[in-house]
Protein backbone atom coordinates (compact mmCIF):
# COMPACT_ATOMS: atom_id res chain seq x y z
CA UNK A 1 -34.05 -48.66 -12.93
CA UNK A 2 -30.23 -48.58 -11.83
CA UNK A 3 -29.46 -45.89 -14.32
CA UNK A 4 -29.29 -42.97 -12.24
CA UNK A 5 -26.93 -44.96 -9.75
CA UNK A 6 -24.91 -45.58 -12.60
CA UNK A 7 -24.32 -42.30 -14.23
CA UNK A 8 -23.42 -41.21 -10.08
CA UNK A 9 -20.60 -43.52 -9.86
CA UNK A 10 -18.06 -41.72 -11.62
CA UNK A 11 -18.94 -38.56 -9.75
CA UNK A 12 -19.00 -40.38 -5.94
CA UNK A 13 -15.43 -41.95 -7.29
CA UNK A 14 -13.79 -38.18 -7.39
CA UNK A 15 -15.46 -37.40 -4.62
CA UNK A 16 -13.69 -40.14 -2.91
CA UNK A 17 -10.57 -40.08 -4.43
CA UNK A 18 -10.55 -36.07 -3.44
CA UNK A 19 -10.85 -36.94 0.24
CA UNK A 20 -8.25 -39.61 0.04
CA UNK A 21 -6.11 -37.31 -1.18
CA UNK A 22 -6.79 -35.06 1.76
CA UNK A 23 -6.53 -37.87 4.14
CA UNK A 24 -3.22 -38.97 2.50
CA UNK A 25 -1.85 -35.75 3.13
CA UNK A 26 -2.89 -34.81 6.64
CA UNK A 27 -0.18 -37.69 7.94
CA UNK A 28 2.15 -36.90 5.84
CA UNK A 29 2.64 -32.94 7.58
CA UNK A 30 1.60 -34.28 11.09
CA UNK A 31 4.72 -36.43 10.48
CA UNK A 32 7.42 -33.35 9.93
CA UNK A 33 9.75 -33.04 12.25
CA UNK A 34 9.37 -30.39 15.13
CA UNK A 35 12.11 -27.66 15.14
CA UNK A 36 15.07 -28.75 16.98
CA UNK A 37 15.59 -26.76 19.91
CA UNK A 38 18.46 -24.68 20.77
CA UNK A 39 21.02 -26.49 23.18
CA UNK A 40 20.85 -25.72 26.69
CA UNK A 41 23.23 -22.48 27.62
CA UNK A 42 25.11 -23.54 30.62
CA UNK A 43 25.56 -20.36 33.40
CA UNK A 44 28.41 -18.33 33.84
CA UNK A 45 30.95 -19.76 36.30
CA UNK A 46 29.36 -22.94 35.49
CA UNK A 47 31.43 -26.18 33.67
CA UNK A 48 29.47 -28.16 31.45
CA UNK A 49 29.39 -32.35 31.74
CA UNK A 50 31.82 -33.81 29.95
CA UNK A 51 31.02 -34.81 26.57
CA UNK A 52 28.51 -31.74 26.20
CA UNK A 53 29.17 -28.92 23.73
CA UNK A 54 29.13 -25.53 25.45
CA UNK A 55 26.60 -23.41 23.36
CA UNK A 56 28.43 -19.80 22.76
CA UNK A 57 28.07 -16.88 25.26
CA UNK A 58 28.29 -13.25 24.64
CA UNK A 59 29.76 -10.84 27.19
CA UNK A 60 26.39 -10.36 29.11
CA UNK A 61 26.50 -14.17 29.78
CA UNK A 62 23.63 -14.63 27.46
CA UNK A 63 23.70 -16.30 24.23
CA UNK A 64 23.98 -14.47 20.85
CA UNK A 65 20.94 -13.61 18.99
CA UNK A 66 20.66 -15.63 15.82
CA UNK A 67 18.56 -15.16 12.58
CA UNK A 68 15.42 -17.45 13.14
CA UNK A 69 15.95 -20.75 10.98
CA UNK A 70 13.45 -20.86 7.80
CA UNK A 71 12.96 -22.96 4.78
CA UNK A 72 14.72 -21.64 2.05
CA UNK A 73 14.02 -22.49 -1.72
CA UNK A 74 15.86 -20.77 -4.77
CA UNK A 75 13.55 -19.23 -7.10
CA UNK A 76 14.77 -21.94 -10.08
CA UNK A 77 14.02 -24.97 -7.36
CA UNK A 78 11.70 -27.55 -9.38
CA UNK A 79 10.08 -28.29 -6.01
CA UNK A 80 8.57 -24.37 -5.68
CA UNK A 81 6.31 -25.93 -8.56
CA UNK A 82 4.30 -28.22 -6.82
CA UNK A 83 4.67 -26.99 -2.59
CA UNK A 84 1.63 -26.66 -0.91
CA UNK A 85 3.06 -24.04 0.95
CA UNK A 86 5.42 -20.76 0.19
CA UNK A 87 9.03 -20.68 1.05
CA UNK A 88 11.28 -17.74 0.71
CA UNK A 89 13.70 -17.76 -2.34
CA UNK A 90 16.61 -16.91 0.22
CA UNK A 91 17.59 -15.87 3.86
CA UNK A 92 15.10 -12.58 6.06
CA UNK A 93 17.66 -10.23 6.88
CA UNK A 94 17.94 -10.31 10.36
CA UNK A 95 16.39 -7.21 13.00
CA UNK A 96 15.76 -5.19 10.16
CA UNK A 97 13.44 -4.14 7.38
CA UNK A 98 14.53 -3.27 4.46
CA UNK A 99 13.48 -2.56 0.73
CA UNK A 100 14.29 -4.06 -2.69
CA UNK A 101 13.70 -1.40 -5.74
CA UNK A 102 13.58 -2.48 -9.34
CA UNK A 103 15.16 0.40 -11.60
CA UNK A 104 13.14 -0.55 -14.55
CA UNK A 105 10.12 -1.19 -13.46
CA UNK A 106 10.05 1.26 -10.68
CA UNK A 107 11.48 4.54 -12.47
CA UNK A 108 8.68 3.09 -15.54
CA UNK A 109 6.02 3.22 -12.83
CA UNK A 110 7.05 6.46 -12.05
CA UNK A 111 7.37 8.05 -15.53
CA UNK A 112 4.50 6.45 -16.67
CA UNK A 113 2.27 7.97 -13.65
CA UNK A 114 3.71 11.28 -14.35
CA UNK A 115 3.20 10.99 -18.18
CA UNK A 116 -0.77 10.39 -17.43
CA UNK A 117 -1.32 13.45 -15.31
CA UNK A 118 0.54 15.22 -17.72
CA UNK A 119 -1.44 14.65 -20.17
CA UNK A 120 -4.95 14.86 -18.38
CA UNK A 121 -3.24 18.73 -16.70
CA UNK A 122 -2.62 20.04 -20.36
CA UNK A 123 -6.56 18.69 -21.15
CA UNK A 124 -7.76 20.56 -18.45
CA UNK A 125 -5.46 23.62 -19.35
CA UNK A 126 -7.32 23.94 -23.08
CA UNK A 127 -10.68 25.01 -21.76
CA UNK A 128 -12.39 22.35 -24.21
CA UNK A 129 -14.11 20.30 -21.35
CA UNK A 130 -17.13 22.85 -20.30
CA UNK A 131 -17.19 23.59 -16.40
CA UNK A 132 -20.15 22.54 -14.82
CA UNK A 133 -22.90 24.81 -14.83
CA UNK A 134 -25.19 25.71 -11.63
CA UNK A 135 -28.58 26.12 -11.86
CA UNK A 136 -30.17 29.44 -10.02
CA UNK A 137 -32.91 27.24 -8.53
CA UNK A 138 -30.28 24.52 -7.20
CA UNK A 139 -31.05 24.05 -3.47
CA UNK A 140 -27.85 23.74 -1.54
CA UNK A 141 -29.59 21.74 1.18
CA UNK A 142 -29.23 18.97 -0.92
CA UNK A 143 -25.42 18.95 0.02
CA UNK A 144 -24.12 16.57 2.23
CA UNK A 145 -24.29 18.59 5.78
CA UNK A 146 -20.59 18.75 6.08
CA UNK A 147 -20.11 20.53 2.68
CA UNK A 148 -23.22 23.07 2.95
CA UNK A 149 -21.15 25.74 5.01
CA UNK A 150 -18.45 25.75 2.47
CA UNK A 151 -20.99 27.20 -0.18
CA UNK A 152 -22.07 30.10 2.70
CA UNK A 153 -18.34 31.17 3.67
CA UNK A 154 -16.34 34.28 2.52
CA UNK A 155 -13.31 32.68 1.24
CA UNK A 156 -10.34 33.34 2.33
CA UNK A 157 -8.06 34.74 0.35
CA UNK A 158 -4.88 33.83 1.77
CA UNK A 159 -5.54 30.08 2.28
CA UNK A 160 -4.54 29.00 -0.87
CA UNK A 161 -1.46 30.37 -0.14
CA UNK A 162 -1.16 28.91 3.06
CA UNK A 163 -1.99 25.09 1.49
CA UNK A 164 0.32 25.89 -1.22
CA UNK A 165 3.10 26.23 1.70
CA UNK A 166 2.19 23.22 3.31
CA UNK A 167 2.33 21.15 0.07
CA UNK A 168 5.48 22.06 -0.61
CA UNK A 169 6.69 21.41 2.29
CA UNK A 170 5.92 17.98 2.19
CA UNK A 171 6.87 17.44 -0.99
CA UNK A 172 10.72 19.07 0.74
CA UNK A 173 10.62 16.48 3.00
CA UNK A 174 9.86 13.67 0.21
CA UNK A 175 13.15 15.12 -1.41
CA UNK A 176 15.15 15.70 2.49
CA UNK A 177 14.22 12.48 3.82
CA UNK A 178 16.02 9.83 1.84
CA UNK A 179 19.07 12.38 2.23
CA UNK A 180 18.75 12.05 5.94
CA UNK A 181 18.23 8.44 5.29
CA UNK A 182 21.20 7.30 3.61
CA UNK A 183 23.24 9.18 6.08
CA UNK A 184 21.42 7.41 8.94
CA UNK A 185 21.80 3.95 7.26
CA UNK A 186 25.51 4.93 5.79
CA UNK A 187 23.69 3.80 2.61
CA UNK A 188 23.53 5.11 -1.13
CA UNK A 189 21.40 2.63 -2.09
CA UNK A 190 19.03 3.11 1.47
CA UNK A 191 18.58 6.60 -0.15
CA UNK A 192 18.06 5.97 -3.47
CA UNK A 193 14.81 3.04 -2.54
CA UNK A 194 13.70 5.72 -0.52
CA UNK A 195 13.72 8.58 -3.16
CA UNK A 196 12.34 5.89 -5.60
CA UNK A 197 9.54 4.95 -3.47
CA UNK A 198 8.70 8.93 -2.37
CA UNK A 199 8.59 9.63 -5.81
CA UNK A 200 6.24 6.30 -6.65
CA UNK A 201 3.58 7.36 -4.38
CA UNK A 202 3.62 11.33 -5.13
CA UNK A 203 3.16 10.49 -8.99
CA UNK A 204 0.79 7.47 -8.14
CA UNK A 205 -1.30 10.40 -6.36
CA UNK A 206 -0.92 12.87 -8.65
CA UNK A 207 -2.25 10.63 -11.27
CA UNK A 208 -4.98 8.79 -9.66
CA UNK A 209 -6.32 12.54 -8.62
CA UNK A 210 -6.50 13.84 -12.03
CA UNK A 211 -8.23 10.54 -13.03
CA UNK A 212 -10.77 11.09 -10.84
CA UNK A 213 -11.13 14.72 -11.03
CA UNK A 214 -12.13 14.11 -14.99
CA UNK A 215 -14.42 11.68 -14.04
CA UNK A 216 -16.48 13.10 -11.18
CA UNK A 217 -16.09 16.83 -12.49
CA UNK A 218 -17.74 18.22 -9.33
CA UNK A 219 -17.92 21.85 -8.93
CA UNK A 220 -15.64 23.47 -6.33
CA UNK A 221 -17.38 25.61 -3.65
CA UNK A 222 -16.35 28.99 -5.15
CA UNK A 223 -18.25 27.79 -8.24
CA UNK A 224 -21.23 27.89 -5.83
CA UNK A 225 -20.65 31.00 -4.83
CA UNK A 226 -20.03 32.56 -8.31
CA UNK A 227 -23.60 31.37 -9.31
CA UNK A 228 -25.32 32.84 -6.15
CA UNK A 229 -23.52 36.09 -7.11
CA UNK A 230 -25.10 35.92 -10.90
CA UNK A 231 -28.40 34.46 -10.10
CA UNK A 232 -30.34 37.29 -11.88
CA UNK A 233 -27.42 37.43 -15.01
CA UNK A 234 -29.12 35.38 -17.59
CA UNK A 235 -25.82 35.86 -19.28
CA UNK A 236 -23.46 34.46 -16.78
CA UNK A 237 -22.20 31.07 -17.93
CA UNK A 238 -18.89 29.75 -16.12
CA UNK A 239 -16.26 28.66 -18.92
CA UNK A 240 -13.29 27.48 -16.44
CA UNK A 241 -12.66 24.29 -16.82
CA UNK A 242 -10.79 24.02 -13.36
CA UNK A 243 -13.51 25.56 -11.41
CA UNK A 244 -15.45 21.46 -11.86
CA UNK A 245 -12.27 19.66 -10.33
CA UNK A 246 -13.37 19.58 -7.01
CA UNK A 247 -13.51 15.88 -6.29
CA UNK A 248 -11.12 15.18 -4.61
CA UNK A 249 -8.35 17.79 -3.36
CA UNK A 250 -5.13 16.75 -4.57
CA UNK A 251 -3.28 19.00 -2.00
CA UNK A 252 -4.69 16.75 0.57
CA UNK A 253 -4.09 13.37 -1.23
CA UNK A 254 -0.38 14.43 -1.80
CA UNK A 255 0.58 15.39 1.64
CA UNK A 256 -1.14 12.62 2.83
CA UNK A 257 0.54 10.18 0.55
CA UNK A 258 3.73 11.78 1.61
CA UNK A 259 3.05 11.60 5.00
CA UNK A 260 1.96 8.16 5.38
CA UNK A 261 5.25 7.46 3.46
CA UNK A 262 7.35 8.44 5.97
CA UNK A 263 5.47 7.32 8.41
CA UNK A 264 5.57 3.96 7.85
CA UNK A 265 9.31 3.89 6.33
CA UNK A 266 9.86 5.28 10.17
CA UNK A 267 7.84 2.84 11.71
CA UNK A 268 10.13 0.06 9.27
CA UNK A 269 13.26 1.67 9.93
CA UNK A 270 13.30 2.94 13.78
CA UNK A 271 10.82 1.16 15.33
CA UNK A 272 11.80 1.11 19.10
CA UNK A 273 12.27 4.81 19.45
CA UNK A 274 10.53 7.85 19.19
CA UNK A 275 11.10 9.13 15.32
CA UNK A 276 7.91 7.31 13.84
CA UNK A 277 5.87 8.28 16.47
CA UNK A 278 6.42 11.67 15.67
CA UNK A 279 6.71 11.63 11.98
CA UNK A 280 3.41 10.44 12.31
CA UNK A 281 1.70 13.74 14.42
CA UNK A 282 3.70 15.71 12.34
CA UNK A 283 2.15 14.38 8.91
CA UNK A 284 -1.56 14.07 10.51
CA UNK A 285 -0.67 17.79 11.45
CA UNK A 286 0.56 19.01 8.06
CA UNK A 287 -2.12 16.74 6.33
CA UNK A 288 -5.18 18.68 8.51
CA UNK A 289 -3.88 21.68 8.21
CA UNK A 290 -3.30 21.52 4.54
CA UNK A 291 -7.03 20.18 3.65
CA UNK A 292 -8.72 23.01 5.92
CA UNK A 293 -6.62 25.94 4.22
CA UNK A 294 -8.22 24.44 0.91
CA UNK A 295 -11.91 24.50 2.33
CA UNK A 296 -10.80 28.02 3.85
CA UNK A 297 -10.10 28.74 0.22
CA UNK A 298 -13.23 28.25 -1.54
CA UNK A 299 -11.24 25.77 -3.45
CA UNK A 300 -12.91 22.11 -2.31
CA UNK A 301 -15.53 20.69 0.09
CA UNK A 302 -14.94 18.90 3.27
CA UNK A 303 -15.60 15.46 1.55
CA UNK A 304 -13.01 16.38 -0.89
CA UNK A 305 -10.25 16.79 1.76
CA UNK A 306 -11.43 13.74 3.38
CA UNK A 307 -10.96 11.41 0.08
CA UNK A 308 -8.08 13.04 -0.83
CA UNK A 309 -6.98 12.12 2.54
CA UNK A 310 -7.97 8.96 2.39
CA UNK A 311 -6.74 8.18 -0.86
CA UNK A 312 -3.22 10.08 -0.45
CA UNK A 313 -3.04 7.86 2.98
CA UNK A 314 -3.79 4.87 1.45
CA UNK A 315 -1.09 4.62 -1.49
CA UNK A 316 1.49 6.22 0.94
CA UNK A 317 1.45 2.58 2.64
CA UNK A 318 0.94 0.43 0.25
CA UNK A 319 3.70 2.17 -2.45
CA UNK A 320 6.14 0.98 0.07
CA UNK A 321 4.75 -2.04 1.41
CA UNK A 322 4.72 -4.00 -2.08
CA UNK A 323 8.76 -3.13 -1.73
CA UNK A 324 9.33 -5.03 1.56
CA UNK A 325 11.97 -7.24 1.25
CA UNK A 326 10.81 -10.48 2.64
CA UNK A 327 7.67 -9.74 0.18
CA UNK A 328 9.52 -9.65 -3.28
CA UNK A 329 12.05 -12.57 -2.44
CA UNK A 330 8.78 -14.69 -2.30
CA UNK A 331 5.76 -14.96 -4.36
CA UNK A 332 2.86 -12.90 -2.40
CA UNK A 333 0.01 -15.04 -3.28
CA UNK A 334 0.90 -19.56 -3.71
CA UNK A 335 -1.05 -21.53 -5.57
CA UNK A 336 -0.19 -25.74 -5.47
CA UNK A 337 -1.91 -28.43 -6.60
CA UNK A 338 -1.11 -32.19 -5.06
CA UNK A 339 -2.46 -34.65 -7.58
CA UNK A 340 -3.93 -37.89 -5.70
CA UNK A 341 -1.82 -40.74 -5.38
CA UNK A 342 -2.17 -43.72 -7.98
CA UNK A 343 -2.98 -46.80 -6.55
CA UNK A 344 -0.82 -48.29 -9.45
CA UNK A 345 -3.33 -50.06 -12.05
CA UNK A 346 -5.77 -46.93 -12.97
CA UNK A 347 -4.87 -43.03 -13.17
CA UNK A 348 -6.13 -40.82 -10.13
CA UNK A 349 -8.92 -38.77 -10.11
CA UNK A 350 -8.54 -34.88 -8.38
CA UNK A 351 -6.22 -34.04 -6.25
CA UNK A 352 -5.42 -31.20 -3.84
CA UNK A 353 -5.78 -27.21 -4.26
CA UNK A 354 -4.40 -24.77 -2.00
CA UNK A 355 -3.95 -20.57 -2.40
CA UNK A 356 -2.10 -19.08 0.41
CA UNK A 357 -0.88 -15.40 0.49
CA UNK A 358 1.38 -12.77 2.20
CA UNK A 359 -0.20 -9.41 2.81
């Protein structure tokens, strides 16, 4: 009859022990003590009480900025094993951002990207992967909407050209911009994380493009247009490779990952005047203008541009956001565990479990 209450015991025992663990530790943080505030700064012309200490002044009768105060724990503290809650391994710089670059890892990331597409262009370049073939009967209503007028335009012929400019001159500015960086900072090594982290989101790109290309194989809009051309050649039969790489446009992913490179090292670097602001209309500018010269083109759709875009846009931040300073000199995602206390006479039962992060 009792059975059932039995075999629950040891379960409503961890159950408890798990909350008294929790309980045991609220107290314990409600009982840290609060920041100490900064001494009162007395006004000019003023003399302070005797026995005060006169907090410092700067010229403007206001007192100095100082670096906010923060927990600090070195990376080889035995106590970063078992905190509940992240600490960074040494002092935030203070009023700026800046960006830590590991030569190994970074230049592997880097050669190894560029290795890939490499590889995957020379593939392409042998003609063994058979193009796509378009069926006569294919009804091009089944596009999306926004790619069926790319199938009915005369391509022009001097947009490639024109998207082949604009690539290259983002991928200039990728080269210019750490130049004009290290001058601005009066830093080598400003220049060089700069260069390092242009030339980790370009070969990211470049990469992650051709992967996808392979995969999705879509047809490019000229291909489209071939096939209307041949509809009554029972011989026609399109053998280039290239003309199935539609999805998605890596002129636009580049450029985009370039731009939203320098956007946000501009944003990180000059925040309070007008540089990022217009590093960023200039790379939505170049980035537009780039992916309609390649739909102009014949080359890709409008959803190509668009995930290109997207994609391009979306490494360009997070390539240099992973190099943040105050991100590396901590760990970006905690986990602790807080056994439960012993009440001396049998071993606890569960304990606490906490994951925190920095994004």
């Amino acid at each position: 009859m009792h059975q059932p209450i039995l075999r629950a015991a040891p379960l409503l025992t961890a159950v408890l022990t798990m909350t008294a663990a929790i309980a045991a530790s609220t107290p314990a943080a409600a009982q840290e003590p609060a920041p100490a505030s900064p001494p009162p700064v007395a006004p000019p012309g003023t003399t302070p009480p005797p026995g005060s200490v006169a907090a410092p002044v700067g010229p403007d009768g206001k007192a100095p900025a100082t670096a906010t105060t923060e927990e600090v724990a070195p990376p080889k503290d035995p106590d970063r094993k078992t905190d509940l809650e992240p600490k960074v391994a040494e002092p935030r710089p203070a009023g700026r951002v800046t960006f830590d670059i590991d030569p190994i890892a970074d230049v592997g990331v880097v050669a190894v990207s560029l290795g890939f597409a490499g590889v995957l262009e020379l593939i392409n370049s042998t003609g063994e992967i058979r193009a796509q073939q378009i069926a006569p009967n294919f009804d091009r209503n089944n596009l999306i909407g926004i790619d069926r007028g790319a199938v009915s335009q005369t391509p022009d012929p001097n947009a490639g050209t024109y998207s082949n400019v604009g690539l290259a001159a983002a991928v200039g500015f990728a080269f210019l911009d750490p130049v004009l960086s290290g001058f601005r900072e009066k830093s080598v090594q400003t220049g060089l994380a700069d260069g390092i982290m242009y030339a980790e989101s370009m070969s990211i790109t470049f990469a992650t493009t051709d992967l996808v290309k392979m995969a999705v194989r879509r047809p490019r809009p000229q291909a489209y247009i071939d096939a209307a051309a041949h509809k009554n050649d029972p011989n026609y039969n399109n053998t280039v490779t290239d003309s199935s790489l539609s999805f998605f446009s890596g002129h636009a992913a580049i450029t985009a990952a370039v731009g939203a490179t320098a956007t946000y090292l501009a944003f990180a670097r000059s925040p309070h005047n007008a540089r990022p602001w217009i590093t960023l209309v200039l790379a939505a500018g170049l980035s537009t203008f780039v992916s309609v010269e390649r739909v102009r083109a014949g080359a890709h759709f409008p959803t190509d541009v668009i995930a290109g875009s997207i994609a391009g846009a979306g490494i360009g931040v997070v390539v240099p956001h992973l190099h943040r300073s105050e991100d590396i000199k901590q760990r970006r995602v905690w986990v602790g565990f807080q056994a439960a206390p012993s009440d001396g006479y049998q071993q606890a039962q569960g304990g606490l479990l906490t994951a925190s992060g920095f994004f």
